[in-house]
C-alpha atoms as a PDB file:
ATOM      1  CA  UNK A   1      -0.598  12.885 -24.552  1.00  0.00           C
ATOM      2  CA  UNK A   2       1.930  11.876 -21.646  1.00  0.00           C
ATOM      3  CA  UNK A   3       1.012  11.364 -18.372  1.00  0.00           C
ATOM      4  CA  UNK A   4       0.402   8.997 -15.144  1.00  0.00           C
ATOM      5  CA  UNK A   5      -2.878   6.350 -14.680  1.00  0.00           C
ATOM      6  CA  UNK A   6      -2.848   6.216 -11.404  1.00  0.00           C
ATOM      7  CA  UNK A   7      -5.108   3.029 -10.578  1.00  0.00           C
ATOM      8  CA  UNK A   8      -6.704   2.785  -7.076  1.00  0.00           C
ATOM      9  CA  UNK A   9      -6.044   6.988  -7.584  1.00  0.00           C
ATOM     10  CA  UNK A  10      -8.980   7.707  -4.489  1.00  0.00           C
ATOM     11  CA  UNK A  11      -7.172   5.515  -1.857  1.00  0.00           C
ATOM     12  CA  UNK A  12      -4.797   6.155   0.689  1.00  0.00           C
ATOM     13  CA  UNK A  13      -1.533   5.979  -1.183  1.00  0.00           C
ATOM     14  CA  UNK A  14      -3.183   6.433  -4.856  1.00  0.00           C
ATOM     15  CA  UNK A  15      -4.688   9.557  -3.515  1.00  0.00           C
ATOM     16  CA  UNK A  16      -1.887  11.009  -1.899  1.00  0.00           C
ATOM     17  CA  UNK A  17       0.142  10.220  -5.298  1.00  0.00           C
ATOM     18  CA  UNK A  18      -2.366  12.302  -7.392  1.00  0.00           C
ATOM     19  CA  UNK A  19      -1.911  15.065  -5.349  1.00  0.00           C
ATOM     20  CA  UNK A  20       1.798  15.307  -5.460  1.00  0.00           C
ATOM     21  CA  UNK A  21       2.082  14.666  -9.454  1.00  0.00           C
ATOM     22  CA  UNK A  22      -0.512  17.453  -9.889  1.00  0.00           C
ATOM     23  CA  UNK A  23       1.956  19.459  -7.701  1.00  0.00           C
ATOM     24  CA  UNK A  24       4.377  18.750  -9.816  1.00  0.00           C
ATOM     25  CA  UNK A  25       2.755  19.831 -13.217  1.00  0.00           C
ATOM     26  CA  UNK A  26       2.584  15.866 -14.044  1.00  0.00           C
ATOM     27  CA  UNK A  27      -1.199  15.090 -16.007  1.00  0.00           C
ATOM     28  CA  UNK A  28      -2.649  12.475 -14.639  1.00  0.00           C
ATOM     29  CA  UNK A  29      -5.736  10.263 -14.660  1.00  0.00           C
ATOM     30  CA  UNK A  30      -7.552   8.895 -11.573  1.00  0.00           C
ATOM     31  CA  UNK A  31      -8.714   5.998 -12.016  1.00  0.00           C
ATOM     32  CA  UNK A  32     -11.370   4.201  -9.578  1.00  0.00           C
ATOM     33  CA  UNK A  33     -14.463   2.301  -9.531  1.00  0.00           C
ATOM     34  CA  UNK A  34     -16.287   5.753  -8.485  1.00  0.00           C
ATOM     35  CA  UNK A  35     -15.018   8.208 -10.066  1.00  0.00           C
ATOM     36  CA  UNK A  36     -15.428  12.053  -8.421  1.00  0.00           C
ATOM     37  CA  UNK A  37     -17.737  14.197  -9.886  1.00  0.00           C
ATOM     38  CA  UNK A  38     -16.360  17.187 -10.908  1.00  0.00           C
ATOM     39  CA  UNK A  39     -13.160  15.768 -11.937  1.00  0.00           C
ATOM     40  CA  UNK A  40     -11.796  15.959 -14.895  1.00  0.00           C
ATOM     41  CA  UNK A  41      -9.408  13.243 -14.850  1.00  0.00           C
ATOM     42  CA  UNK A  42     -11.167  10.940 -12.790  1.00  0.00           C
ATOM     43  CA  UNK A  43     -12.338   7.856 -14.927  1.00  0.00           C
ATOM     44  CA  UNK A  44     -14.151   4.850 -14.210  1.00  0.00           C
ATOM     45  CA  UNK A  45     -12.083   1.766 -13.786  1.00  0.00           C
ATOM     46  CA  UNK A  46     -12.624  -1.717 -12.533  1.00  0.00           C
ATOM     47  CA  UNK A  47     -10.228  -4.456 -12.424  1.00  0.00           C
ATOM     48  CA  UNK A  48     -13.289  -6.899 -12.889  1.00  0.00           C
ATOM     49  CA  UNK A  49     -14.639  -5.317 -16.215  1.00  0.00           C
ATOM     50  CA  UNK A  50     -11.520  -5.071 -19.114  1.00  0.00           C
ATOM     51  CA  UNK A  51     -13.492  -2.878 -20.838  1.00  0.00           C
ATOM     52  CA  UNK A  52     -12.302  -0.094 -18.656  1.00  0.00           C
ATOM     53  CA  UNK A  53      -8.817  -0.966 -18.945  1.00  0.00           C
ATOM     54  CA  UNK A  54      -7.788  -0.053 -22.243  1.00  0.00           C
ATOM     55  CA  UNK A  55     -10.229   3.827 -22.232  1.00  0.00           C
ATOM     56  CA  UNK A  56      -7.887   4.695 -18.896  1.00  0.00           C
ATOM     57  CA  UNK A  57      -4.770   3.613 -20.863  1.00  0.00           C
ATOM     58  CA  UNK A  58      -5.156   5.352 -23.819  1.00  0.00           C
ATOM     59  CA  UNK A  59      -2.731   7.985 -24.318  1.00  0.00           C
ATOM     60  CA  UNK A  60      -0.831   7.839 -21.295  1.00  0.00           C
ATOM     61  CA  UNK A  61       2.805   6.484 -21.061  1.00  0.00           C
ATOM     62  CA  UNK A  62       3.402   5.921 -17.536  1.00  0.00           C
ATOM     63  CA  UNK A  63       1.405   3.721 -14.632  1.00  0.00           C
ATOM     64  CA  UNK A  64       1.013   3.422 -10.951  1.00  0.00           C
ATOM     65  CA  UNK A  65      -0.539  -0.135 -10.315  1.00  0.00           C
ATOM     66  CA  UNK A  66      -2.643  -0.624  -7.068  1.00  0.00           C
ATOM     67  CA  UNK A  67      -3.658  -4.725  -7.941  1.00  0.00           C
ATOM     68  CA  UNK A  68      -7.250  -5.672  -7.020  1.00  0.00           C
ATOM     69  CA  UNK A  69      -7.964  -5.392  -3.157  1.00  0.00           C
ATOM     70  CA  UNK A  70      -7.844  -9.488  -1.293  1.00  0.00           C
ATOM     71  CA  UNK A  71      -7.651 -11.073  -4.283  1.00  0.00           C
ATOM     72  CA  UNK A  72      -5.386 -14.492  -3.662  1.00  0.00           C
ATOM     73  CA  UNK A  73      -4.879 -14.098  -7.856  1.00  0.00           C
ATOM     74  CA  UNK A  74      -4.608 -11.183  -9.863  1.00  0.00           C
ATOM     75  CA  UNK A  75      -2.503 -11.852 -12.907  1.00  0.00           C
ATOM     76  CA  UNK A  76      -6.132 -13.077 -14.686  1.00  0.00           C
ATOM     77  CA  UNK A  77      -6.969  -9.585 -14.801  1.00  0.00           C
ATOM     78  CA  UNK A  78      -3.617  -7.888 -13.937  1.00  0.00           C
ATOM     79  CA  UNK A  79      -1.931  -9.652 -16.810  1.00  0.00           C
ATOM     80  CA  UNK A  80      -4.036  -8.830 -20.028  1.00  0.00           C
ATOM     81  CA  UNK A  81      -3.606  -5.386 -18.195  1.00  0.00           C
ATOM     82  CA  UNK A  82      -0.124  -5.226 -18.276  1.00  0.00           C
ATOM     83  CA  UNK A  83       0.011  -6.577 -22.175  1.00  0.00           C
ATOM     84  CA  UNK A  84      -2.523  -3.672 -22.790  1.00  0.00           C
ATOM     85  CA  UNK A  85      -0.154  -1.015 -21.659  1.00  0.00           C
ATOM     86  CA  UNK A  86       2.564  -2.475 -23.020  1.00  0.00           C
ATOM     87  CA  UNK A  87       0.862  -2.700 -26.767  1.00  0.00           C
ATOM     88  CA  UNK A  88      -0.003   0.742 -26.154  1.00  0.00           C
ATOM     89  CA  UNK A  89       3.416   2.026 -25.315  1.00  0.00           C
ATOM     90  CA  UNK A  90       3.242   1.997 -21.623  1.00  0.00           C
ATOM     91  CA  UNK A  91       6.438   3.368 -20.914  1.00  0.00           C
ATOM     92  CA  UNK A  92       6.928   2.731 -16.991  1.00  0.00           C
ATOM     93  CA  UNK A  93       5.036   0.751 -14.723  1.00  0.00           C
ATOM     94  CA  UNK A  94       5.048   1.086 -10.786  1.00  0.00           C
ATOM     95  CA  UNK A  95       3.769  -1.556  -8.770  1.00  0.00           C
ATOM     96  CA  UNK A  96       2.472  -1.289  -5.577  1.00  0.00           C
ATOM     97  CA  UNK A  97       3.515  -4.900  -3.832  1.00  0.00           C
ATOM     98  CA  UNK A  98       4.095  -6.241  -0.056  1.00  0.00           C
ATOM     99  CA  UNK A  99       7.270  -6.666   1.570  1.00  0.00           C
ATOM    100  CA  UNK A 100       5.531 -10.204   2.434  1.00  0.00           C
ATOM    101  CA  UNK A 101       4.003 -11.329  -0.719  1.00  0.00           C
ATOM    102  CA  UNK A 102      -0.178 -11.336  -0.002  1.00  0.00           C
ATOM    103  CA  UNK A 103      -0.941 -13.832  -2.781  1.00  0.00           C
ATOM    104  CA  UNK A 104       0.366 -17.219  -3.886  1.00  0.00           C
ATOM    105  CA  UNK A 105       0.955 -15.649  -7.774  1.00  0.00           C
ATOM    106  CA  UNK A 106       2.098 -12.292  -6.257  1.00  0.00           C
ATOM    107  CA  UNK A 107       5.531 -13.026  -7.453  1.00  0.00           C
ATOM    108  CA  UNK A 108       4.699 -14.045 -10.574  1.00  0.00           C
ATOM    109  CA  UNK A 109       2.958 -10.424 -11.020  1.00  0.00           C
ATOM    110  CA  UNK A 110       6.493  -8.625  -9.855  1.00  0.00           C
ATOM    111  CA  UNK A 111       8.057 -10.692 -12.287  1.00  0.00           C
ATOM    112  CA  UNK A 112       5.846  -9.702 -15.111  1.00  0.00           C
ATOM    113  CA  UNK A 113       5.970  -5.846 -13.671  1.00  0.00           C
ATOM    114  CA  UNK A 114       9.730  -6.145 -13.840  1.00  0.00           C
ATOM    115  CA  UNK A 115       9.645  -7.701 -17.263  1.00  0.00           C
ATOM    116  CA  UNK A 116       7.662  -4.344 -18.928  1.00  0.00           C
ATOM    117  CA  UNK A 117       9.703  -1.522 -20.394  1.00  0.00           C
ATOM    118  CA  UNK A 118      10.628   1.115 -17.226  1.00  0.00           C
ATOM    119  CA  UNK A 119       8.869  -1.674 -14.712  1.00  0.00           C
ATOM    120  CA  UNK A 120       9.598  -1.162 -10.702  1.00  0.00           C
ATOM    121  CA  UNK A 121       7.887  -3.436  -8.338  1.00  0.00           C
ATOM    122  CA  UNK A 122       7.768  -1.356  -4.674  1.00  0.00           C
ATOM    123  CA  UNK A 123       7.398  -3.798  -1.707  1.00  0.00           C
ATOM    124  CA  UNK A 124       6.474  -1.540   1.133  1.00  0.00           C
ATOM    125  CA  UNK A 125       6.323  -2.785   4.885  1.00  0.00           C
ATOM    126  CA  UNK A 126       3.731  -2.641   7.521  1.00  0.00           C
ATOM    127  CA  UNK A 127       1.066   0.649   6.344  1.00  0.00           C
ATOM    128  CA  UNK A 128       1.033   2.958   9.968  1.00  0.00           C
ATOM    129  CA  UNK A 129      -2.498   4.230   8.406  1.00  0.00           C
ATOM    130  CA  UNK A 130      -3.614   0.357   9.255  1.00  0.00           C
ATOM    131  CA  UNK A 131      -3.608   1.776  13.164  1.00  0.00           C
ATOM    132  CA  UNK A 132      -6.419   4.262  12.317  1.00  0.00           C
ATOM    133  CA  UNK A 133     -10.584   3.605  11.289  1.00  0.00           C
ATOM    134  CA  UNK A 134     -11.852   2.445   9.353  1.00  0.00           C
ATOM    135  CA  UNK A 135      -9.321   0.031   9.047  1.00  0.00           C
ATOM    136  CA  UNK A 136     -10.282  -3.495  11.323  1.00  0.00           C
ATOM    137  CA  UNK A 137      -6.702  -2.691  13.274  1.00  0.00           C
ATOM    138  CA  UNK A 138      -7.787   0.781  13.366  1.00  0.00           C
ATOM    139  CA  UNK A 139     -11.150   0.512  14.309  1.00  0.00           C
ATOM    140  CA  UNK A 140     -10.705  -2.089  17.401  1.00  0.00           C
ATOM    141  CA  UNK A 141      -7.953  -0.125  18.946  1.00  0.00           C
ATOM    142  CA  UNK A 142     -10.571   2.811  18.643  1.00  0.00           C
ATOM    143  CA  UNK A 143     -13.242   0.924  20.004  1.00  0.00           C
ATOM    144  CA  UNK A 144     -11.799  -1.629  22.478  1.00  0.00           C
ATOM    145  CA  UNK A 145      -8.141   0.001  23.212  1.00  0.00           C
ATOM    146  CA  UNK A 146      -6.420  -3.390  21.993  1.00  0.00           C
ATOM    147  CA  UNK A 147      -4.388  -5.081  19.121  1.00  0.00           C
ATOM    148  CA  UNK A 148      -5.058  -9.226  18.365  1.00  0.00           C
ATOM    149  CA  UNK A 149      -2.075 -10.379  16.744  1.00  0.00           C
ATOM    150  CA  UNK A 150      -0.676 -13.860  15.856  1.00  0.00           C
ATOM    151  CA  UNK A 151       2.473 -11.666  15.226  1.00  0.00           C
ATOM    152  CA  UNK A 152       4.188 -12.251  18.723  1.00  0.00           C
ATOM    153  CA  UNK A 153       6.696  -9.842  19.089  1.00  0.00           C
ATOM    154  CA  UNK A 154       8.297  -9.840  15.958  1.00  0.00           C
ATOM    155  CA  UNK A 155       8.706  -6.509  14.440  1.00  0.00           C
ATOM    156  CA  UNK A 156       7.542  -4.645  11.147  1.00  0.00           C
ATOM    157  CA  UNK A 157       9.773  -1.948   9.379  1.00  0.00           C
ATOM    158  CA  UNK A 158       5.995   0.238   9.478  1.00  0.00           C
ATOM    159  CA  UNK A 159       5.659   3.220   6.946  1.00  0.00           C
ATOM    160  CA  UNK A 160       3.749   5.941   6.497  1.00  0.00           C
ATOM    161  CA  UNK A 161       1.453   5.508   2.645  1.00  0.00           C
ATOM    162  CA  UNK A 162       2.593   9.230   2.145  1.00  0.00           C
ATOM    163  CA  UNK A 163       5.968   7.927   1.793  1.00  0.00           C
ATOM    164  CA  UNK A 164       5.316   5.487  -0.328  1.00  0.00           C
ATOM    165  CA  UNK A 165       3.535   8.052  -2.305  1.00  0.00           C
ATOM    166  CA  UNK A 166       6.275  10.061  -2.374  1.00  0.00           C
ATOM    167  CA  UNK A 167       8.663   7.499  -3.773  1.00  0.00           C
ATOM    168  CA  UNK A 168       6.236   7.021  -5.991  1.00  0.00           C
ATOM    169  CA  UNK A 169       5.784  10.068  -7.442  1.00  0.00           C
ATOM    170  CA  UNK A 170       9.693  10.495  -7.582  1.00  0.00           C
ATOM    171  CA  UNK A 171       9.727   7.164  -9.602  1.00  0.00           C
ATOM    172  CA  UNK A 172       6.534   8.482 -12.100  1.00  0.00           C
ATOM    173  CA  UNK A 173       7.257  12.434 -12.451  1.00  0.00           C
ATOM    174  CA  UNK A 174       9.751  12.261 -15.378  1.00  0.00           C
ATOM    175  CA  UNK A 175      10.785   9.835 -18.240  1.00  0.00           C
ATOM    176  CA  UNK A 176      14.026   9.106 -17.762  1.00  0.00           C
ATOM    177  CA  UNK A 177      15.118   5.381 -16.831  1.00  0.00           C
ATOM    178  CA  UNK A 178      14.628   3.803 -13.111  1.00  0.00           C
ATOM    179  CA  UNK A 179      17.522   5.161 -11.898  1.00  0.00           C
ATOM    180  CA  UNK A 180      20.606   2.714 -12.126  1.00  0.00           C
ATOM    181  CA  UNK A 181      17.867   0.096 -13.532  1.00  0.00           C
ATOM    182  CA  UNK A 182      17.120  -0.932 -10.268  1.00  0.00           C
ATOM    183  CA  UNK A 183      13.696  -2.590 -10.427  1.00  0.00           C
ATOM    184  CA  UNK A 184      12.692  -3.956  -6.722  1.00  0.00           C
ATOM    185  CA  UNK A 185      12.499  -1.411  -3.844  1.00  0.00           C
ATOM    186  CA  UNK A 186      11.825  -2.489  -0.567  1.00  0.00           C
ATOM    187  CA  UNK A 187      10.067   0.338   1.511  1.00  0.00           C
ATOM    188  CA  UNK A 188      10.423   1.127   5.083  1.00  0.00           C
ATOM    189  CA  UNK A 189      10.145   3.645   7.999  1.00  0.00           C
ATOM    190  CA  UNK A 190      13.481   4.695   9.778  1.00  0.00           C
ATOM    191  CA  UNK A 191      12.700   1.402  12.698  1.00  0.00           C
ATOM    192  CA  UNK A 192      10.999  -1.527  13.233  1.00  0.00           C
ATOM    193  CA  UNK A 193       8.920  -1.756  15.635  1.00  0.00           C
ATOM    194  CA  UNK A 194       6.551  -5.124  17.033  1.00  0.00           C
ATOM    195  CA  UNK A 195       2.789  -4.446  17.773  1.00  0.00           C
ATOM    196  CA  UNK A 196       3.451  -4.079  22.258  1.00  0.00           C
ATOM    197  CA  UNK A 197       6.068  -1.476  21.072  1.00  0.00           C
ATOM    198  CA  UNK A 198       3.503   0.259  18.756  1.00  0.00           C
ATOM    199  CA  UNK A 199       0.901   0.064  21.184  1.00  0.00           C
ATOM    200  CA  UNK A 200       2.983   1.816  24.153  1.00  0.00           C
ATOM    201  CA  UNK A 201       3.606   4.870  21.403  1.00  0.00           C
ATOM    202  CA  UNK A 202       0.235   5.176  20.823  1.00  0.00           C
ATOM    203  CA  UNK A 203      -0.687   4.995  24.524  1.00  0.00           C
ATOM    204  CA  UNK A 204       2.213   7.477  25.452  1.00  0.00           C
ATOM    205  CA  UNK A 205       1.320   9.914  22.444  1.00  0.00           C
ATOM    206  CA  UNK A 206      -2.926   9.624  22.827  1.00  0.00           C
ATOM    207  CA  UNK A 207      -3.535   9.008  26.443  1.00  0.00           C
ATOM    208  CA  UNK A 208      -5.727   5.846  25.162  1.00  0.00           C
ATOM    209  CA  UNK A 209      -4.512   2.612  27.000  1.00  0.00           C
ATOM    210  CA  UNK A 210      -3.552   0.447  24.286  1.00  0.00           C
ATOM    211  CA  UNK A 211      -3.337  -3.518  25.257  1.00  0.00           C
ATOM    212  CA  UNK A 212      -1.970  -6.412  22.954  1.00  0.00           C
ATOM    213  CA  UNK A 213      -3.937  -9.542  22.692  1.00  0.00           C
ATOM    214  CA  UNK A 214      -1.834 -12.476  21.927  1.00  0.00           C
ATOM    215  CA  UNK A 215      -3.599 -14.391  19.096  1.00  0.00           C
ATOM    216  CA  UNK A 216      -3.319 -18.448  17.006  1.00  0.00           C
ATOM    217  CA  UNK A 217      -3.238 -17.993  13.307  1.00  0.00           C
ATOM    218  CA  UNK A 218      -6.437 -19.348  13.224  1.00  0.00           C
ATOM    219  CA  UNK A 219      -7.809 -17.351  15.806  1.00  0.00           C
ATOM    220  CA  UNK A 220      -6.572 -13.961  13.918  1.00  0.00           C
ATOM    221  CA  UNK A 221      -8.339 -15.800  10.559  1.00  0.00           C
ATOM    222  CA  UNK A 222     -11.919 -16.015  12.164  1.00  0.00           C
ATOM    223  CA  UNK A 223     -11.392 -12.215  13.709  1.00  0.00           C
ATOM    224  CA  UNK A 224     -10.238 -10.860  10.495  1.00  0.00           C
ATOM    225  CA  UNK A 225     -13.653 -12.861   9.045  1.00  0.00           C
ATOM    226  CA  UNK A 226     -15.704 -11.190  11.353  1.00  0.00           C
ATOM    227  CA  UNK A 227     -14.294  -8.069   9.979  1.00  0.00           C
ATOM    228  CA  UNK A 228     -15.532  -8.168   6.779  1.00  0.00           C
ATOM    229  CA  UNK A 229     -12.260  -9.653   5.387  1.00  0.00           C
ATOM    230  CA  UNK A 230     -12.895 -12.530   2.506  1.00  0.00           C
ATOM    231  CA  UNK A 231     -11.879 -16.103   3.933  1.00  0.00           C
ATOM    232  CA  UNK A 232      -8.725 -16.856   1.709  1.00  0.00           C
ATOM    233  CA  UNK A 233      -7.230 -13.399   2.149  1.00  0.00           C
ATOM    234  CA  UNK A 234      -8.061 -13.468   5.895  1.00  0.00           C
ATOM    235  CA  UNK A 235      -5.718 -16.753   6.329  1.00  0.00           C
ATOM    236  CA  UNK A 236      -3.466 -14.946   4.062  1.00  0.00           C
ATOM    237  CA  UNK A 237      -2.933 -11.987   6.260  1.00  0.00           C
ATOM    238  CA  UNK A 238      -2.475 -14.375   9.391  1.00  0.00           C
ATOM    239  CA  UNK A 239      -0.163 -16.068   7.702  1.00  0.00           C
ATOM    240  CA  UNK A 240       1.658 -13.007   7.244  1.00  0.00           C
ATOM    241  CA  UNK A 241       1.382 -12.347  10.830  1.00  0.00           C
ATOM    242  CA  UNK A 242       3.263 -15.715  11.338  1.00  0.00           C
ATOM    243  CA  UNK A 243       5.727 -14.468   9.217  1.00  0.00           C
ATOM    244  CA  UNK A 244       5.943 -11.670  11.549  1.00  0.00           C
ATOM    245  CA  UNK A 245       6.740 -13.511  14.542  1.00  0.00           C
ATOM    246  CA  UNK A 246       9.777 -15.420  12.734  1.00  0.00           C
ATOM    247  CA  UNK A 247      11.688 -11.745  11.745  1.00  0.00           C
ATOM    248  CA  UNK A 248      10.560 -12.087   8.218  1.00  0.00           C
ATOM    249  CA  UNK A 249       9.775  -8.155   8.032  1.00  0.00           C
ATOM    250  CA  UNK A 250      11.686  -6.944  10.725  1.00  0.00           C
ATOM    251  CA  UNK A 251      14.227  -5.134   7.341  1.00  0.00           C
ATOM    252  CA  UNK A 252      14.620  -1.700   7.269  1.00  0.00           C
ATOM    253  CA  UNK A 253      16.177  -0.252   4.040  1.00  0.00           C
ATOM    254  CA  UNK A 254      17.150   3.341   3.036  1.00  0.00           C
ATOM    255  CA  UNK A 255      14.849   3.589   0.172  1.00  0.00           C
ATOM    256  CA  UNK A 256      12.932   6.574   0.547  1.00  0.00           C
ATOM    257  CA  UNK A 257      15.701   8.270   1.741  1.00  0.00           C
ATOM    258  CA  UNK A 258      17.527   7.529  -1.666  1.00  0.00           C
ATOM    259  CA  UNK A 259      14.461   8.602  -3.735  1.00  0.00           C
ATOM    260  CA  UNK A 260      12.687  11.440  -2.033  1.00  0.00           C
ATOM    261  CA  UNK A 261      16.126  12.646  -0.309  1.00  0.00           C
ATOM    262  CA  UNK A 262      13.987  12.916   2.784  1.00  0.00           C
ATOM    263  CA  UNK A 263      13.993  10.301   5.786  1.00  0.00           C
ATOM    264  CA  UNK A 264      10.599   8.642   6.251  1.00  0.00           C
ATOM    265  CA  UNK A 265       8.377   9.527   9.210  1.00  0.00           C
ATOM    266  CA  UNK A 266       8.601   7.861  12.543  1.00  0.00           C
ATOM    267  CA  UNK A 267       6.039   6.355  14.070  1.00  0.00           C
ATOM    268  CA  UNK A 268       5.682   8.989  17.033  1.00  0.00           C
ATOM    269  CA  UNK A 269       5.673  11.217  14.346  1.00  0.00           C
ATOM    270  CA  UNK A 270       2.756   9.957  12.382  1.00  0.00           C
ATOM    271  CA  UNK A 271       0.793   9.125  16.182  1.00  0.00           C
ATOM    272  CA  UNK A 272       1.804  12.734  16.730  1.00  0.00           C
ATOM    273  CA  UNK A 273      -0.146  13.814  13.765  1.00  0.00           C
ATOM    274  CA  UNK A 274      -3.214  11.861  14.157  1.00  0.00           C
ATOM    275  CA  UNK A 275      -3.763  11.790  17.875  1.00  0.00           C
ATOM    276  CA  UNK A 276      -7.195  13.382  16.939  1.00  0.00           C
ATOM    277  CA  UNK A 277      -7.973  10.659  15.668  1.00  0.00           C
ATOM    278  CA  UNK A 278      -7.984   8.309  18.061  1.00  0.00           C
ATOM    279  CA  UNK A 279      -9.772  10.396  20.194  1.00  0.00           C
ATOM    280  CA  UNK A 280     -13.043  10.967  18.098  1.00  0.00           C
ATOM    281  CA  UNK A 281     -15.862   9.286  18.976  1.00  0.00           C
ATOM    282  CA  UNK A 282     -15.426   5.127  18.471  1.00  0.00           C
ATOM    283  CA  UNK A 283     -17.551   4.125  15.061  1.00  0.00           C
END
C-alpha cells in the first residue's frame, strides 16, 4: 500500500490536509490520539506511547509530521519515529516547523527531517487561525476586545493553516522528488503585518473594537500560564514575541505561490471569512 500518515490529521492544518489528499484520490491515514468513529482511516496515535508509531506506519510511504504540541524536546520521541519510517521505507517526510524555532532541539529535528529520503522541513509564519477561539489570542480578543503582546510593533508574515495545507498536500500528493531538492520552505501570507495593524483589520472588518495591550516578556509568560499554556513553552512563545519586536519574522517569501500556483490569502480576506466568528457569543 502507498499513501500519506498524516499525524495531528484532526487539527487545524492536519485536518484541512486530509481533506484535500482525499480530494485528490491520495489514501491516507489520520492519525490522532482520538480517533473518529466511523472512520476508516482514522487510527490511534500518540507521540507518548511508541507502540502506536510503527501500526500507523505500516504500509505507507509518505508522512506529514505535526511534532508533539509545547513540548521544549521532541526528538526523544520524534527521533525513534523518524528511524521507524525510515526502516520501513518512508519515502518522504513533511515537517510541520516554525519560522521561529519553538524548541531549543527544534533544529536538530529539521536537520534529521532533512536528512530522511524525500525530507522537507516547512517553517510557516504567524497561524491567522491563532486570532479566533478557542485559541488564548482568539479567545481574549473575543472576550475582552484586546491583544497582550511583548511583540511591540514588529511584524509577522501571518498565514492562513489552509495554505499551509495546501503546500502540503502539493508536496505529499505524488512520488516524485521535492522539486529541485529544495528541502526548507519558509511559509508566508502575501504581507506582514504587526499585532495594532491586525487589530485595526479586525476592527474595520467585524465592527468589534480591537485594542493592543503592550506587554514585558515576563508579563506575556504568566498570561500565557494563566491560559492553560505549560511554563517552559509559555516563556518560549514570549520569547518568540521578543523576537517579534526585533524584525526576526517580519520575511515574506513566495512559497505558496510557487507550490500551489495560487497567492496565499490576505488577512482581510481570512477576517472577511470569519467575521461570524467573532461575533458569536464570547466562551
Amino acid at each position: 500500500m502507498t499513501g500519506v500518515l498524516v499525524t495531528g490529521g484532526t487539527g487545524k492544518t492536519g485536518g484541512e490536509l486530509v481533506r484535500l489528499l482525499r480530494g485528490r484520490g491520495v489514501p491516507v491515514r489520520v492519525a490522532s490520539r482520538n480517533p473518529a468513529d466511523g472512520d476508516p482511516d482514522a487510527i490511534r496515535f500518540d507521540w507518548a506511547d511508541p507502540a502506536t508509531h510503527q501500526a500507523a506506519l505500516a504500509g505507507l510511504d509518505r508522512v506529514f509530521l505535526v511534532p508533539p504540541v509545547q513540548s521544549v524536546d521532541p526528538m526523544p520521541s520524534v527521533g525513534p519515529f523518524l528511524a521507524e519510517a525510515r526502516h520501513l521505507g518512508v519515502r518522504k517526510v513533511v515537517l510541520l516547523g516554525s519560522a521561529i524555532p519553538l524548541a531549543p532541539r527544534a533544529p536538530e529535528l529539521a536537520a534529521e527531517v532533512r536528512a530522511q529520503p524525500g525530507g522537507v522541513v516547512l517553517r510557516p509564519s504567524g497561524f491567522m487561525q491563532n486570532f479566533l477561539s478557542p485559541h488564548p489570542l482568539g479567545r481574549r480578543i473575543r472576550r475582552d476586545g484586546e491583544i497582550r503582546t511583548a511583540a511591540g510593533d514588529g511584524r509577522i508574515g501571518w498565514i492562513d493553516t489552509r495554505d499551509i495545507a495546501a503546500t502540503a498536500a502539493a508536496l505529499l500528493s505524488d512520488h516524485d522528488a521535492v522539486p529541485g531538492d529544495r528541502r526548507d520552505y519558509l511559509l508566508t501570507g502575501p504581507q506582514s503585518l504587526s499585532y495594532p495593524e491586525a487589530a485595526a483589520i479586525i476592527t474595520a472588518g467585524t465592527g468589534l473594537p480591537v485594542r493592543v495591550v503592550r506587554v514585558s516578556a515576563d508579563e506575556q509568560t504568566a498570561q500565557l500560564q494563566a491560559d492553560g499554556i505549560l511554563a517552559e513553552f509559555a516563556a518560549i512563545l514570549a520569547a518568540a514575541d521578543a523576537g517579534v519586536r526585533a524584525g526576526h519574522e517580519a520575511e515574506i517569501s513566495t512559497a505558496v505561490l510557487d507550490l500551489t500556483g495560487r497567492p496565499p490569502r490576505t488577512f482581510a480576506q481570512f477576517v472577511e471569512e470569519h467575521a461570524a466568528r467573532w461575533a458569536a457569543p464570547a466562551g
